[in-house]
Every structure is written in C-alpha cells, then in structure tokens.
C-alpha atoms as a PDB file:
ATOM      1  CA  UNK A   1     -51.607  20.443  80.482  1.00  0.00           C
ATOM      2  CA  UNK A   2     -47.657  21.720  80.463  1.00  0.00           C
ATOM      3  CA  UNK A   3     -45.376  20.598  77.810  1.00  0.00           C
ATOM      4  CA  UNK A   4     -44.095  17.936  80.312  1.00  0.00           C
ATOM      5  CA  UNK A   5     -47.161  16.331  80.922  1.00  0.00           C
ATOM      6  CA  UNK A   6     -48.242  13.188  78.915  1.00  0.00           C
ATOM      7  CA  UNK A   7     -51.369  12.268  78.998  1.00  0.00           C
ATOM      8  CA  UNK A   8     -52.712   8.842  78.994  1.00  0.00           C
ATOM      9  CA  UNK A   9     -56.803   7.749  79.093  1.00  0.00           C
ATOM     10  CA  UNK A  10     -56.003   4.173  80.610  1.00  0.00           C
ATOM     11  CA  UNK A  11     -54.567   3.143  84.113  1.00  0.00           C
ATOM     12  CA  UNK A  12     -51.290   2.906  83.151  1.00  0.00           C
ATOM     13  CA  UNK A  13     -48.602   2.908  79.649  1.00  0.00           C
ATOM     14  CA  UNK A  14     -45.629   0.924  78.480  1.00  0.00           C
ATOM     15  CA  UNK A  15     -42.686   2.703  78.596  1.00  0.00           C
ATOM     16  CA  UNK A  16     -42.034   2.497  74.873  1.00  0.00           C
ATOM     17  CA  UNK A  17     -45.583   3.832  74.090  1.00  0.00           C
ATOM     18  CA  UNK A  18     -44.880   5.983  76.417  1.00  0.00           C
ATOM     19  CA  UNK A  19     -41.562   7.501  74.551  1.00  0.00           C
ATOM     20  CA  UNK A  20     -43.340   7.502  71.325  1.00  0.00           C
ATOM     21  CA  UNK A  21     -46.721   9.673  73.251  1.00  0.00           C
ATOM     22  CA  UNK A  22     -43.633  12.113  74.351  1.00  0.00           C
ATOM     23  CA  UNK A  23     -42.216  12.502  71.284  1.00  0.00           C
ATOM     24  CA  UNK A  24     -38.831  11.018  71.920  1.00  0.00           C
ATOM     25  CA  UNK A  25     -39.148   8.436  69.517  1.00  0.00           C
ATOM     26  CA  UNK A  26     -40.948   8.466  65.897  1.00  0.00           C
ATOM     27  CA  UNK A  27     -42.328   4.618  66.104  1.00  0.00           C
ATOM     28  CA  UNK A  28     -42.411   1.851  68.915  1.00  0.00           C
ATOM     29  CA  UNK A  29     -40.315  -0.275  67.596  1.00  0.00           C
ATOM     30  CA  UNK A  30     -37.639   1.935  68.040  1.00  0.00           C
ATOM     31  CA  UNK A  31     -38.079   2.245  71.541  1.00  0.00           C
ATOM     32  CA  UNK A  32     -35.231  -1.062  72.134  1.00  0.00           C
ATOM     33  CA  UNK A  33     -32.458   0.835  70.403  1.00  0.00           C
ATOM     34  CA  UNK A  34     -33.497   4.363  72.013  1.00  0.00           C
ATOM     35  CA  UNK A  35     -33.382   2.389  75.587  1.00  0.00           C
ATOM     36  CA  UNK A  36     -29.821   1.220  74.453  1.00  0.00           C
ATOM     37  CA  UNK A  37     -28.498   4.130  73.908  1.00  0.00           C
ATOM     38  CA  UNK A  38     -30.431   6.740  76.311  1.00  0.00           C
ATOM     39  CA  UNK A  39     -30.839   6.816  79.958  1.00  0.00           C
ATOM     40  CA  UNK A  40     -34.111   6.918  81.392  1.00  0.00           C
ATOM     41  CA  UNK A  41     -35.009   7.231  84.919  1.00  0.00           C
ATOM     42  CA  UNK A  42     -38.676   6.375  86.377  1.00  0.00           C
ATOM     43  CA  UNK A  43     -39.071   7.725  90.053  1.00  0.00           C
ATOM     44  CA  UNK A  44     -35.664   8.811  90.488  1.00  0.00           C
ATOM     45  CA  UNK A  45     -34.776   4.898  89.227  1.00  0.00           C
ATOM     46  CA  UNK A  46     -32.603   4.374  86.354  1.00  0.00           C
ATOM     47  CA  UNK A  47     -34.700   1.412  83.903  1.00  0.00           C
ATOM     48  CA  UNK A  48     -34.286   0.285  80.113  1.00  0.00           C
ATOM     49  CA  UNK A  49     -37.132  -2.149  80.084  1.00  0.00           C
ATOM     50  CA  UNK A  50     -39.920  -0.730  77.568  1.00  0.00           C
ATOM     51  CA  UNK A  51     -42.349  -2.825  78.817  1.00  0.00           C
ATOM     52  CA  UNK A  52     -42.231  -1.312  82.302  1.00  0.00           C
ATOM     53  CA  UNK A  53     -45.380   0.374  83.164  1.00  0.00           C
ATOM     54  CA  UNK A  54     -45.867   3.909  84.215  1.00  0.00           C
ATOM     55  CA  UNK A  55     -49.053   5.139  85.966  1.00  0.00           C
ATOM     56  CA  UNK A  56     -50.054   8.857  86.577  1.00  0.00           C
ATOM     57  CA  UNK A  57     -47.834  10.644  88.658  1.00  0.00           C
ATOM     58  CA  UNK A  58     -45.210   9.333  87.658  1.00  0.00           C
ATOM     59  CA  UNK A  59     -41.850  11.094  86.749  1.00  0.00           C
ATOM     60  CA  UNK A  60     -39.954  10.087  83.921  1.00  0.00           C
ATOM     61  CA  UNK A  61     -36.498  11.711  83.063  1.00  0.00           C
ATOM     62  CA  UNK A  62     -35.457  11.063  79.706  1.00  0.00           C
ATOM     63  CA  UNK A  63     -31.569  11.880  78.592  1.00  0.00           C
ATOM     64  CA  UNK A  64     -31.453  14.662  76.066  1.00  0.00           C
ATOM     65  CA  UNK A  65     -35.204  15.435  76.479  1.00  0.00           C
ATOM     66  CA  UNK A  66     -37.227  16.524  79.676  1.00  0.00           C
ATOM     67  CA  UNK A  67     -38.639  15.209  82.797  1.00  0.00           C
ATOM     68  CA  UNK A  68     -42.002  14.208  82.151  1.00  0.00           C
ATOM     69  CA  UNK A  69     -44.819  13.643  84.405  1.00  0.00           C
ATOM     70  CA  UNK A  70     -48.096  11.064  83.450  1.00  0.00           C
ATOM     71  CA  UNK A  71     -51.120  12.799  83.999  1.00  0.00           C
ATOM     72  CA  UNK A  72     -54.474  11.052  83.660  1.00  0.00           C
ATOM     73  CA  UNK A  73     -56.778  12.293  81.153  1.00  0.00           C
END
C-alpha cells in the first residue's frame, strides 16, 4: 500500500469516514464543516455530500491534501 491508498475491509465507505481513514480530518463530525470549506472531487466529479459512498478504485482528490485511491483490503 502507497501513502495514497486507503484501505477499507467492507464494499464501500462514507465519504466523511472516509476523510477521517485519510487523515484529513481528526473526527467525523467534522467532516460537514471540512466539506464547506474544501473541495473534493470523486471520479474527476466535484461532491460535498459526506454521506456519498466510495468503493475501491475510486479516486478521490482532496484540496490541500492528495489524490487518494480506495483500495480493498
């Protein structure tokens, strides 16, 4: 596993468990107010929704961070 990669053991993640796996944010509840302020894009798609699920191979391009990629365990 690369430093981009974020693993996850079930089919797919939340976005804002997802942030908090990545260590973007320190807790999930802070994932609404990171979303307001940062702009993420899934697949090349700009989204603020941290409910929206990602599944493996998916790309995620966080503002400030990295593009990450979810890998299955």
């Amino acid at each position: 596993m690369n430093d981009n990669e974020v693993e996850i053991s079930t089919e797919y993640i939340a976005l804002g468990q997802f942030l908090k796996l990545a260590g973007c944010i320190d807790t999930g509840g802070a994932a609404k107010f990171f979303l307001q302020e940062k702009k993420v894009v899934i697949n090349g798609e700009p989204d603020d929704r941290r409910g929206r699920k990602l599944y493996p191979g998916d790309l995620v391009e966080v503002e400030g961070f990295h593009v990450f990629t979810v890998v299955k365990r």
